[in-house]
PDB file of N, CA and C in Angstrom:
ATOM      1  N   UNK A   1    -200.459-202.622  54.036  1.00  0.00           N
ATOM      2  CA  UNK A   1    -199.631-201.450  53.803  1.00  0.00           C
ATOM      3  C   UNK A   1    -200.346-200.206  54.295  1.00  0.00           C
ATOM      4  N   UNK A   2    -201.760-200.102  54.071  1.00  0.00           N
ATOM      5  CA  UNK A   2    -202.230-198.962  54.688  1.00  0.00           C
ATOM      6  C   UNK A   2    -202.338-199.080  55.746  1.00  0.00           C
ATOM      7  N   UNK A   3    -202.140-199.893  56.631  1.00  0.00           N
ATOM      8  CA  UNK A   3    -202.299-200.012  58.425  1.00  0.00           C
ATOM      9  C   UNK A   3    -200.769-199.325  58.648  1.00  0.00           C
ATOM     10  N   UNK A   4    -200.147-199.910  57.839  1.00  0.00           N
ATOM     11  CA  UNK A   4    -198.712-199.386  58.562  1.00  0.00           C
ATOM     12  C   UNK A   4    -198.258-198.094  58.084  1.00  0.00           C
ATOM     13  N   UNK A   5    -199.072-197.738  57.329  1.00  0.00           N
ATOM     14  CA  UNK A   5    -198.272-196.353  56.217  1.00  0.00           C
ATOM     15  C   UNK A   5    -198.723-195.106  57.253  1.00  0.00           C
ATOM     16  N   UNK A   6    -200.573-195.482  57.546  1.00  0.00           N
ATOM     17  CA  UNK A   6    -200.865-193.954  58.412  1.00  0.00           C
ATOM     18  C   UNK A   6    -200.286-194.559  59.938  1.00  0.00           C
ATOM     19  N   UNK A   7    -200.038-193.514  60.947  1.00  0.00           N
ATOM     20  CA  UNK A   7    -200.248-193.323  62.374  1.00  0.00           C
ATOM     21  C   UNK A   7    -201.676-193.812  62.914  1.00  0.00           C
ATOM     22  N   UNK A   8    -202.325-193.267  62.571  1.00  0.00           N
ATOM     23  CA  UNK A   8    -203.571-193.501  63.427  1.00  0.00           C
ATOM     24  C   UNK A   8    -204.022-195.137  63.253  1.00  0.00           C
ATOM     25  N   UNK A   9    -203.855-195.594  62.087  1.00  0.00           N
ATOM     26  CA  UNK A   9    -203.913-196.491  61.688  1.00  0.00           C
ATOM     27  C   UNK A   9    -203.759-197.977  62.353  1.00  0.00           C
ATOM     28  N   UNK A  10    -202.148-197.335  62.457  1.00  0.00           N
ATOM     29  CA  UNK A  10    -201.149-198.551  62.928  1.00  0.00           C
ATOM     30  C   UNK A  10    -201.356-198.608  64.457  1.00  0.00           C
ATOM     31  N   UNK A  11    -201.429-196.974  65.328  1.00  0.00           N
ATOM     32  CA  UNK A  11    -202.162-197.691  66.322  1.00  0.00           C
ATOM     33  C   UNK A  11    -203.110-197.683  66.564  1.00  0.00           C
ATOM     34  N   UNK A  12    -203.959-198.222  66.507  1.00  0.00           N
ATOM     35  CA  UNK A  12    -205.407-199.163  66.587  1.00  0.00           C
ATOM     36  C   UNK A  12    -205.138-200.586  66.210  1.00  0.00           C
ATOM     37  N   UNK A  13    -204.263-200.984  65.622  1.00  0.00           N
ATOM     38  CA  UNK A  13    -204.248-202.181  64.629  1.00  0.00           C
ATOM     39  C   UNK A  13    -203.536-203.571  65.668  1.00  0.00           C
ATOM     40  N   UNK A  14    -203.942-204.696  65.247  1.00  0.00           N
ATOM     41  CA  UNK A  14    -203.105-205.434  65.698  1.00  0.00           C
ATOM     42  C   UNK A  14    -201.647-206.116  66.041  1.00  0.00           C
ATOM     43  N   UNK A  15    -200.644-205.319  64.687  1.00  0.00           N
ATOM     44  CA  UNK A  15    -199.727-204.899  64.379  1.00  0.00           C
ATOM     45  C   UNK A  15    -199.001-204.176  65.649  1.00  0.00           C
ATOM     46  N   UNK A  16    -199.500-203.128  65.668  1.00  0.00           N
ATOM     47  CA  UNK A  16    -199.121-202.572  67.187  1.00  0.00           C
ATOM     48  C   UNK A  16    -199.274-203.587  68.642  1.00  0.00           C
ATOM     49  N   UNK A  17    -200.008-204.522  68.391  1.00  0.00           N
ATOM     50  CA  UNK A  17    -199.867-205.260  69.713  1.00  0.00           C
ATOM     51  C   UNK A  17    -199.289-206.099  69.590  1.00  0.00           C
ATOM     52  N   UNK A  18    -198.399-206.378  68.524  1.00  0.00           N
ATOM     53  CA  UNK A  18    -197.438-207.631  68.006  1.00  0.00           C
ATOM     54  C   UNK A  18    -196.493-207.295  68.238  1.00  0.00           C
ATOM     55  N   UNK A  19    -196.142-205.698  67.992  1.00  0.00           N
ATOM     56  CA  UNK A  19    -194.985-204.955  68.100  1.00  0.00           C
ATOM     57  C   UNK A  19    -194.362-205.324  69.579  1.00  0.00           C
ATOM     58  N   UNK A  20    -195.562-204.457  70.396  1.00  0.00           N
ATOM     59  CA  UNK A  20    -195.142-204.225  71.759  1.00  0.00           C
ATOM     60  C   UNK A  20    -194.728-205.546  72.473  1.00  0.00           C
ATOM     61  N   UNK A  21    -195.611-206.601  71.932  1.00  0.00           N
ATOM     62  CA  UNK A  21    -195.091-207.796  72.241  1.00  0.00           C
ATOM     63  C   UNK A  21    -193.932-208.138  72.407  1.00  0.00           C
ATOM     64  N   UNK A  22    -193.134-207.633  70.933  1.00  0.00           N
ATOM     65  CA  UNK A  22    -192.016-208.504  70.745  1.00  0.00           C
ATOM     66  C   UNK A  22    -190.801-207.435  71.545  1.00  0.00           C
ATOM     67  N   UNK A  23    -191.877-206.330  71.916  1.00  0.00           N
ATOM     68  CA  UNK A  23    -190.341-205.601  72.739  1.00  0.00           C
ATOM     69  C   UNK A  23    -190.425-205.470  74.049  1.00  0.00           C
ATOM     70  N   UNK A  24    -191.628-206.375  74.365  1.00  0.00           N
ATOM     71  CA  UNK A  24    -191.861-206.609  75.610  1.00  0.00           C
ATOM     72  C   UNK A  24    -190.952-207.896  76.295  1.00  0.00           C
ATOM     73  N   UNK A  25    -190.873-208.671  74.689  1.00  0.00           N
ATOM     74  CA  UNK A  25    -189.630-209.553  75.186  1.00  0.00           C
ATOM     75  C   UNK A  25    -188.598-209.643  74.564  1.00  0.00           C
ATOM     76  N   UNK A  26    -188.106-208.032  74.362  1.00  0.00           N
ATOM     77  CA  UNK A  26    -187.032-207.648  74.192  1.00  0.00           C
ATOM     78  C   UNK A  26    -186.156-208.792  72.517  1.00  0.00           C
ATOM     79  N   UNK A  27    -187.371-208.496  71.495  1.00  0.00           N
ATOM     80  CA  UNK A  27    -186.964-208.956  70.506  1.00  0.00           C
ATOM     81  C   UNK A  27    -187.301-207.699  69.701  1.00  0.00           C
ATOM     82  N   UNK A  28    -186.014-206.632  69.263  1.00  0.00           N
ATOM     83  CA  UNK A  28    -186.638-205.401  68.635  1.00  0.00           C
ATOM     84  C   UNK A  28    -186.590-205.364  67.541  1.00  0.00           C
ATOM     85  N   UNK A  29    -185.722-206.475  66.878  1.00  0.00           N
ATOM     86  CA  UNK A  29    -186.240-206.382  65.023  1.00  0.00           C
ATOM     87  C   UNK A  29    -187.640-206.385  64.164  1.00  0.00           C
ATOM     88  N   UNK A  30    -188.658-207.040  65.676  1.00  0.00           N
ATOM     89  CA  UNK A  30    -189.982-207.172  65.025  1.00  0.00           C
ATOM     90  C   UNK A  30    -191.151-206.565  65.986  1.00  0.00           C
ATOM     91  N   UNK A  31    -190.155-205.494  66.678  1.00  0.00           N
ATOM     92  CA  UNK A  31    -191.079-204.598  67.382  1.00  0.00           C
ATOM     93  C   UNK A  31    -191.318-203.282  67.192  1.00  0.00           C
ATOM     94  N   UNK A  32    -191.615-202.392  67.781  1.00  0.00           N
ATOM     95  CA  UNK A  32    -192.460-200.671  67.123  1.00  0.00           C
ATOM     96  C   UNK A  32    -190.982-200.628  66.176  1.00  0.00           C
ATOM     97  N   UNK A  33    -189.503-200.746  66.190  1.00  0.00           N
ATOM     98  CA  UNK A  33    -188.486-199.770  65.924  1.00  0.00           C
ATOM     99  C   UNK A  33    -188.904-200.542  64.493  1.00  0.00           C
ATOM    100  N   UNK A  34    -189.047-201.642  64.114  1.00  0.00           N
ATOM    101  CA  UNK A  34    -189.181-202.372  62.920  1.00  0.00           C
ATOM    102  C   UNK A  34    -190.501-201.899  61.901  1.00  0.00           C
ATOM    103  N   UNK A  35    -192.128-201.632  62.774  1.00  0.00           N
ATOM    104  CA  UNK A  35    -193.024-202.052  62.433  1.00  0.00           C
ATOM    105  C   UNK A  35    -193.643-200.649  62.014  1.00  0.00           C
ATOM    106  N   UNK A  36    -193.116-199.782  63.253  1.00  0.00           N
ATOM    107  CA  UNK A  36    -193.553-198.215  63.626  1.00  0.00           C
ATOM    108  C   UNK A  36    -193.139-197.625  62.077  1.00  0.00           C
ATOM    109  N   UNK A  37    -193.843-197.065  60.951  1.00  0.00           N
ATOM    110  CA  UNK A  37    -193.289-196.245  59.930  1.00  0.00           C
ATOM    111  C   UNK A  37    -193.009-194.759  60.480  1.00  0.00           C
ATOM    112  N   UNK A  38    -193.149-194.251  61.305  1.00  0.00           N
ATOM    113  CA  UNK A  38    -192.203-192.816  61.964  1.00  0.00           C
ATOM    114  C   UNK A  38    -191.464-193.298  62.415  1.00  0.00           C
ATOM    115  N   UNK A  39    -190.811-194.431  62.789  1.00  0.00           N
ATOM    116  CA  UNK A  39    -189.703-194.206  63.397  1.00  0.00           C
ATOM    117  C   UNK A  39    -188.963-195.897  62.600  1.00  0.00           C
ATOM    118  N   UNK A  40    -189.559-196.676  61.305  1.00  0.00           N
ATOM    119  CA  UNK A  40    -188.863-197.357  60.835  1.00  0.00           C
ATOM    120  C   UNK A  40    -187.992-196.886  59.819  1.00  0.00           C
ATOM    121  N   UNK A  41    -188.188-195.713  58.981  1.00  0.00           N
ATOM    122  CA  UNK A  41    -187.173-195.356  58.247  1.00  0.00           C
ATOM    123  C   UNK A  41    -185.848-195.039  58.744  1.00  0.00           C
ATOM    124  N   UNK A  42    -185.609-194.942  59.521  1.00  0.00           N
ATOM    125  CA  UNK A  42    -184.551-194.338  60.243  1.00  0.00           C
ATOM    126  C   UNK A  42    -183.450-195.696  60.407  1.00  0.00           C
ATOM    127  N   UNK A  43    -183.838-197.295  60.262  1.00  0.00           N
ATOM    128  CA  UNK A  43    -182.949-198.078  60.233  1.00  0.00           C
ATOM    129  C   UNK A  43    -182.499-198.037  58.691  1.00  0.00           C
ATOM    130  N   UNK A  44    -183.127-197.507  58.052  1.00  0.00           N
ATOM    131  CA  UNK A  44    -181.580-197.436  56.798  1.00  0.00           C
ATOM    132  C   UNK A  44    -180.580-196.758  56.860  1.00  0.00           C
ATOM    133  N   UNK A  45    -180.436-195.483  57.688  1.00  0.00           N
ATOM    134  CA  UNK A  45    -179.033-194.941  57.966  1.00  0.00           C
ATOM    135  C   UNK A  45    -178.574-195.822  59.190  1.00  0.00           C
ATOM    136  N   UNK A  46    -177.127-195.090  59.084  1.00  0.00           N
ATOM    137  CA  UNK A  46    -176.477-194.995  60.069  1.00  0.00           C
ATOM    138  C   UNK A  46    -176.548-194.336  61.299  1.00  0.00           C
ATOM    139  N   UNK A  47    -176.970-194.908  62.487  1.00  0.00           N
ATOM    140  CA  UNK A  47    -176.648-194.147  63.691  1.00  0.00           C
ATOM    141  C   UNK A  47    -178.099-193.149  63.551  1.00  0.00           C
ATOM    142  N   UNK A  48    -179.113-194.054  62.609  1.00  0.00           N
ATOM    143  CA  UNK A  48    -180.077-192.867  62.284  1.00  0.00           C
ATOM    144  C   UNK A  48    -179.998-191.832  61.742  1.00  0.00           C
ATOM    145  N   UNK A  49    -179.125-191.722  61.430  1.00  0.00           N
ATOM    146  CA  UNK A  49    -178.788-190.286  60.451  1.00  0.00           C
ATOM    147  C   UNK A  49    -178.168-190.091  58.534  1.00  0.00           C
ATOM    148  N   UNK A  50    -179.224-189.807  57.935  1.00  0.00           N
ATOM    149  CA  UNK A  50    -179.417-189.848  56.762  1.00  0.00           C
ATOM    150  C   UNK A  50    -177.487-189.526  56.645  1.00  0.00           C
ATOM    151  N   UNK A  51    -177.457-188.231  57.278  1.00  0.00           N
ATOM    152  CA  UNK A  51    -175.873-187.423  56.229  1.00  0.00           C
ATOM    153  C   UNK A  51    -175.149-188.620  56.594  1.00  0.00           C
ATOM    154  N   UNK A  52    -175.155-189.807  57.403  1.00  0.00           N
ATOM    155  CA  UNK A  52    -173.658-190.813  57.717  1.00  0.00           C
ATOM    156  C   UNK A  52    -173.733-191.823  56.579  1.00  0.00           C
ATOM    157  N   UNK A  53    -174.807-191.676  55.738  1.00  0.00           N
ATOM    158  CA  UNK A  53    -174.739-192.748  54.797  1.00  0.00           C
ATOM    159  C   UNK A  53    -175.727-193.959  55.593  1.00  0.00           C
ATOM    160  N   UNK A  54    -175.251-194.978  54.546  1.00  0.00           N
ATOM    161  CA  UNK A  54    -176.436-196.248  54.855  1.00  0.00           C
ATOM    162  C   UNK A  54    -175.819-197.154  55.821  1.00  0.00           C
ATOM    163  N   UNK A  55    -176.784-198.325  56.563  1.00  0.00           N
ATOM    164  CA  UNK A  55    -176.283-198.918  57.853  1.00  0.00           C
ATOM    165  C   UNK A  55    -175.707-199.929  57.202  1.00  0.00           C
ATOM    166  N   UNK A  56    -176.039-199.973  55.783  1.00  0.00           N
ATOM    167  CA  UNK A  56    -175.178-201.481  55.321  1.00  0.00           C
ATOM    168  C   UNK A  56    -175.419-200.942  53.792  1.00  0.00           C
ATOM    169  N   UNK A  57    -174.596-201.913  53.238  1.00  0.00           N
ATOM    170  CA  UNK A  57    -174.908-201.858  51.206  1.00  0.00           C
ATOM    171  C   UNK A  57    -176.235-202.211  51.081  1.00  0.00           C
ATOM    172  N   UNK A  58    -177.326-201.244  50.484  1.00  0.00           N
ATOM    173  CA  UNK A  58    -177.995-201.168  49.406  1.00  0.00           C
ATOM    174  C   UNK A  58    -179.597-201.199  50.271  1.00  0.00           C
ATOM    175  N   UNK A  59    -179.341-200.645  52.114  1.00  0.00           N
ATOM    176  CA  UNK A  59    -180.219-200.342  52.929  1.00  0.00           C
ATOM    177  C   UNK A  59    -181.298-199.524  52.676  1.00  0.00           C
ATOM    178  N   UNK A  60    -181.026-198.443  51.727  1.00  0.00           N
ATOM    179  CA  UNK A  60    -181.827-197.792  51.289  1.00  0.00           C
ATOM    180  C   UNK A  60    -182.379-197.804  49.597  1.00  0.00           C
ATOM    181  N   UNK A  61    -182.134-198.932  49.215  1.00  0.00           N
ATOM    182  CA  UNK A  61    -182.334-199.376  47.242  1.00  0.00           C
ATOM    183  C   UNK A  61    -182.764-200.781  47.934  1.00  0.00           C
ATOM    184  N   UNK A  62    -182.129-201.718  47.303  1.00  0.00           N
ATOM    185  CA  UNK A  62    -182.682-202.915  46.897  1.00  0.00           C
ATOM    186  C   UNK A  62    -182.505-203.792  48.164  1.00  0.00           C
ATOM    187  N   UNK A  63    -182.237-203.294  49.533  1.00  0.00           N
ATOM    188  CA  UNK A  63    -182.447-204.264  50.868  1.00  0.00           C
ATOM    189  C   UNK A  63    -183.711-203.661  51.515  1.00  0.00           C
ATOM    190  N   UNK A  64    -184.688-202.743  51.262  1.00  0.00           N
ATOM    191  CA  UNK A  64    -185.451-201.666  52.156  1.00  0.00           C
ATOM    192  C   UNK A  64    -185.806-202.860  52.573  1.00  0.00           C
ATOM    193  N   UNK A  65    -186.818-203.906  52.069  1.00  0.00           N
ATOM    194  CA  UNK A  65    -187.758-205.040  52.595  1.00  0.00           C
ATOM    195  C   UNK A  65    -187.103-205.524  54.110  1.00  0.00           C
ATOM    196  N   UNK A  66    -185.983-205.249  54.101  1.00  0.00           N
ATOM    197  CA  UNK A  66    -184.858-206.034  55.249  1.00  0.00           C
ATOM    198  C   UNK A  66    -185.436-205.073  56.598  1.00  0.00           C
ATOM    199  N   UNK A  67    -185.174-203.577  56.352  1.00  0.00           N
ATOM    200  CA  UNK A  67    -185.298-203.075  57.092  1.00  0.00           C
ATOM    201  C   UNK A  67    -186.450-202.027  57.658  1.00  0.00           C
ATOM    202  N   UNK A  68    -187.974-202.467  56.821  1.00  0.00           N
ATOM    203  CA  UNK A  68    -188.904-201.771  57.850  1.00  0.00           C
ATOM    204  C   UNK A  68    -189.994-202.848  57.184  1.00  0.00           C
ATOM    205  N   UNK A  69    -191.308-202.715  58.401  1.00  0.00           N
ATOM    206  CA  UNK A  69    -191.834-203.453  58.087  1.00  0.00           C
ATOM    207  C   UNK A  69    -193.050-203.198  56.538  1.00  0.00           C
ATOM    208  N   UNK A  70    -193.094-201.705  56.328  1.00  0.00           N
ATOM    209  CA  UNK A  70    -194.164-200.957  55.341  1.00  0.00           C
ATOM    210  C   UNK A  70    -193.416-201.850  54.128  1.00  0.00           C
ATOM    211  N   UNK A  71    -192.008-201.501  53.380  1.00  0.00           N
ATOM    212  CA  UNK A  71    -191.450-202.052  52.601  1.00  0.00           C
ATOM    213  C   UNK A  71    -191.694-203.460  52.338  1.00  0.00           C
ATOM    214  N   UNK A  72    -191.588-204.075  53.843  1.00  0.00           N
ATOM    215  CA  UNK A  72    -191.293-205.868  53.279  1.00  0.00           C
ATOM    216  C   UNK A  72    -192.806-206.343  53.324  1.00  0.00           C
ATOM    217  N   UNK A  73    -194.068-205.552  53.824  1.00  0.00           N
ATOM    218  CA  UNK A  73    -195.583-206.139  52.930  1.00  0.00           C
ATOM    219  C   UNK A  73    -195.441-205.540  51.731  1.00  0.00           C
ATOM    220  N   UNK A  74    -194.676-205.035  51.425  1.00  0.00           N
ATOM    221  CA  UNK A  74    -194.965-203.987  49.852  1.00  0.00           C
ATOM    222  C   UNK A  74    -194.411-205.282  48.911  1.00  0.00           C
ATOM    223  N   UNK A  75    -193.172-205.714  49.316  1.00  0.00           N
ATOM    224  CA  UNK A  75    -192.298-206.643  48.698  1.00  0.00           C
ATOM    225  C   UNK A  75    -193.219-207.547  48.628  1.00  0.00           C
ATOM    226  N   UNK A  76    -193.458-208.288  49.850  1.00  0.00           N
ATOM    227  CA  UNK A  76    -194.084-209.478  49.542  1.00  0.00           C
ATOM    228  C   UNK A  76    -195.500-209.212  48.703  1.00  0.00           C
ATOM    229  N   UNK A  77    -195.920-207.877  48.640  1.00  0.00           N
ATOM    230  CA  UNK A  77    -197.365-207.585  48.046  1.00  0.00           C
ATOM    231  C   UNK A  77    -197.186-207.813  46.275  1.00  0.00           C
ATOM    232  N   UNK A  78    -196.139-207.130  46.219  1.00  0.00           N
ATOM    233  CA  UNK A  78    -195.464-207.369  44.479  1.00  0.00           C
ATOM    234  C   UNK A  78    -195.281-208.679  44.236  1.00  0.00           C
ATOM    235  N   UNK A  79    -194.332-209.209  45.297  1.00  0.00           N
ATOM    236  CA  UNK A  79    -194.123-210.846  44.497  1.00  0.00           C
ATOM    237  C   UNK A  79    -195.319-211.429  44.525  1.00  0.00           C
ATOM    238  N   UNK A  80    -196.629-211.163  44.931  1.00  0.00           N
ATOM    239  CA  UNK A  80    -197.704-212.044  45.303  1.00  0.00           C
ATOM    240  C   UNK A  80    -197.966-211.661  43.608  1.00  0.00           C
ATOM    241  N   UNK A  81    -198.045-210.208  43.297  1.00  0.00           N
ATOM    242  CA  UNK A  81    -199.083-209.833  42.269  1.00  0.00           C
ATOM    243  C   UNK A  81    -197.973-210.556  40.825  1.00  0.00           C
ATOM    244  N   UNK A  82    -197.002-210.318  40.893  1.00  0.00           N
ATOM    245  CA  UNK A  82    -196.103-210.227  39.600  1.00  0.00           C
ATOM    246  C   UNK A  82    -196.256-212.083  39.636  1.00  0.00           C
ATOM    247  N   UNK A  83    -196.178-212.777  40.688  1.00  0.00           N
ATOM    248  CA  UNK A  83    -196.188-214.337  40.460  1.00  0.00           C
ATOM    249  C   UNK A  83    -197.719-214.712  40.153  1.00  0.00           C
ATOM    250  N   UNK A  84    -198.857-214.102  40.203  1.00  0.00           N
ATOM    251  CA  UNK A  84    -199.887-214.352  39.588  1.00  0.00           C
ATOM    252  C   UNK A  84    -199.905-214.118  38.401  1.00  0.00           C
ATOM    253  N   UNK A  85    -199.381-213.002  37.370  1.00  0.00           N
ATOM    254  CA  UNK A  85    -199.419-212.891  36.411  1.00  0.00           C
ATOM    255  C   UNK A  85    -198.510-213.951  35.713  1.00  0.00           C
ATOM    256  N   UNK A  86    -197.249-214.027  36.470  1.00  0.00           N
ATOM    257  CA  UNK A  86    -196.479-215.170  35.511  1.00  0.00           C
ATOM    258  C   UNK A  86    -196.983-216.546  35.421  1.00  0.00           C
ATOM    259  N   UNK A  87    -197.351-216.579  36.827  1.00  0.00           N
ATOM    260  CA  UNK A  87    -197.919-218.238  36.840  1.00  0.00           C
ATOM    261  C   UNK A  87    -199.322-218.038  36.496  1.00  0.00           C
ATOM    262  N   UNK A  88    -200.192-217.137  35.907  1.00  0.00           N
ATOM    263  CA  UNK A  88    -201.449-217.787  35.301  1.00  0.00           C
ATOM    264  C   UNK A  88    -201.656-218.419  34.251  1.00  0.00           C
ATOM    265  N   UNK A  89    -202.641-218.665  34.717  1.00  0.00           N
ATOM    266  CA  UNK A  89    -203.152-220.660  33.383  1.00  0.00           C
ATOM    267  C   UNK A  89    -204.684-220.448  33.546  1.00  0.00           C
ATOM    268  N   UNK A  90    -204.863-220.156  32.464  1.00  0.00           N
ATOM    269  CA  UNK A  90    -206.529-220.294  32.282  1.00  0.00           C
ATOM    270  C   UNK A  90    -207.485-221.886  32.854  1.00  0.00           C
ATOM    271  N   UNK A  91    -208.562-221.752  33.180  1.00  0.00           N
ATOM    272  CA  UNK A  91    -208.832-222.289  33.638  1.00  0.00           C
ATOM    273  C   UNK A  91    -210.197-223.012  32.809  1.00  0.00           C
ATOM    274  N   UNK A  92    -209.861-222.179  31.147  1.00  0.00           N
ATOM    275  CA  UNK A  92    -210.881-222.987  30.486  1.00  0.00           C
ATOM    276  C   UNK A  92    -210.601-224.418  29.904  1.00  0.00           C
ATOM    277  N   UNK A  93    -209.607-225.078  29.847  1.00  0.00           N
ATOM    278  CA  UNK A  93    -209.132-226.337  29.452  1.00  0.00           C
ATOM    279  C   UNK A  93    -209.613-227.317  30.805  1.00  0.00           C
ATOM    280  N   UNK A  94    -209.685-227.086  31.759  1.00  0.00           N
ATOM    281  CA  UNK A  94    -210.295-227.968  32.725  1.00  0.00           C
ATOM    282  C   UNK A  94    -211.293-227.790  32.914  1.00  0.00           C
ATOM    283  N   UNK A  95    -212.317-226.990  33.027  1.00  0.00           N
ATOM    284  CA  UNK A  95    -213.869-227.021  32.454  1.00  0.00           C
ATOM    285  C   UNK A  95    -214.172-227.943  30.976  1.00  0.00           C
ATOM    286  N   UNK A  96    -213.443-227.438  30.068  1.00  0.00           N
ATOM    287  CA  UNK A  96    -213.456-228.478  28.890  1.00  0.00           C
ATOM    288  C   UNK A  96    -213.283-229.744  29.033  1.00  0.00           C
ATOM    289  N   UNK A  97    -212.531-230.373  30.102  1.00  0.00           N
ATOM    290  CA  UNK A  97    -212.163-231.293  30.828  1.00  0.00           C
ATOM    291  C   UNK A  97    -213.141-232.521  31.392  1.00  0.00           C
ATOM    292  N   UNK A  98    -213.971-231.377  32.365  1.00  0.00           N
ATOM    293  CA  UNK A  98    -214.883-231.836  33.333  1.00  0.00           C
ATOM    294  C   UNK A  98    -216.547-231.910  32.382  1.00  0.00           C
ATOM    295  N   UNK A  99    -216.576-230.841  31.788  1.00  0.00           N
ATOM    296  CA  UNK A  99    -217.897-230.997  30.706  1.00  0.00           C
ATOM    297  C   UNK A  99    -217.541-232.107  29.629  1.00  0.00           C
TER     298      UNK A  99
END
């Protein structure tokens, strides 16, 4: 998330050469327009433009992950953390186990 959040960041990063990649072969959902945070917010409106409203239902609430790439490591960063807490299991009953 911090590679993609600053500019300077993102380009230096490998991210940026994944980008250009994929719009080098003209796949742009997972290139700069997707990956770039100056210029990924802009797929939650319409036509790019905040006043037309959103490009689809709920583009800017509960689909962001869909549409830039900062959001959907954020997403997947939460489900990583919130499914560790649910799924933890101590690990002193299998030491008790093995001793």
């Amino acid at each position: 998330m911090d590679i993609l959040g600053q500019k300077h960041n993102y380009e230096n990063s490998r991210w940026k050469l994944a980008a250009n990649y994929f719009d080098r072969k003209n796949i742009r959902f997972l290139g700069n327009y997707f990956w770039d945070n100056s210029v990924a917010w802009k797929n939650k409106w319409k036509d790019s433009d905040p006043k037309k409203g959103e490009a689809f239902f709920g583009s800017s609430t509960i689909f962001t992950p869909c549409v830039d790439g900062w959001h959907l490591v954020k997403f997947i960063w939460l489900v990583d953390v919130f499914s560790a807490v649910i799924l933890f299991e101590s690990f002193r009953a299998v030491f008790l186990l093995i001793c």
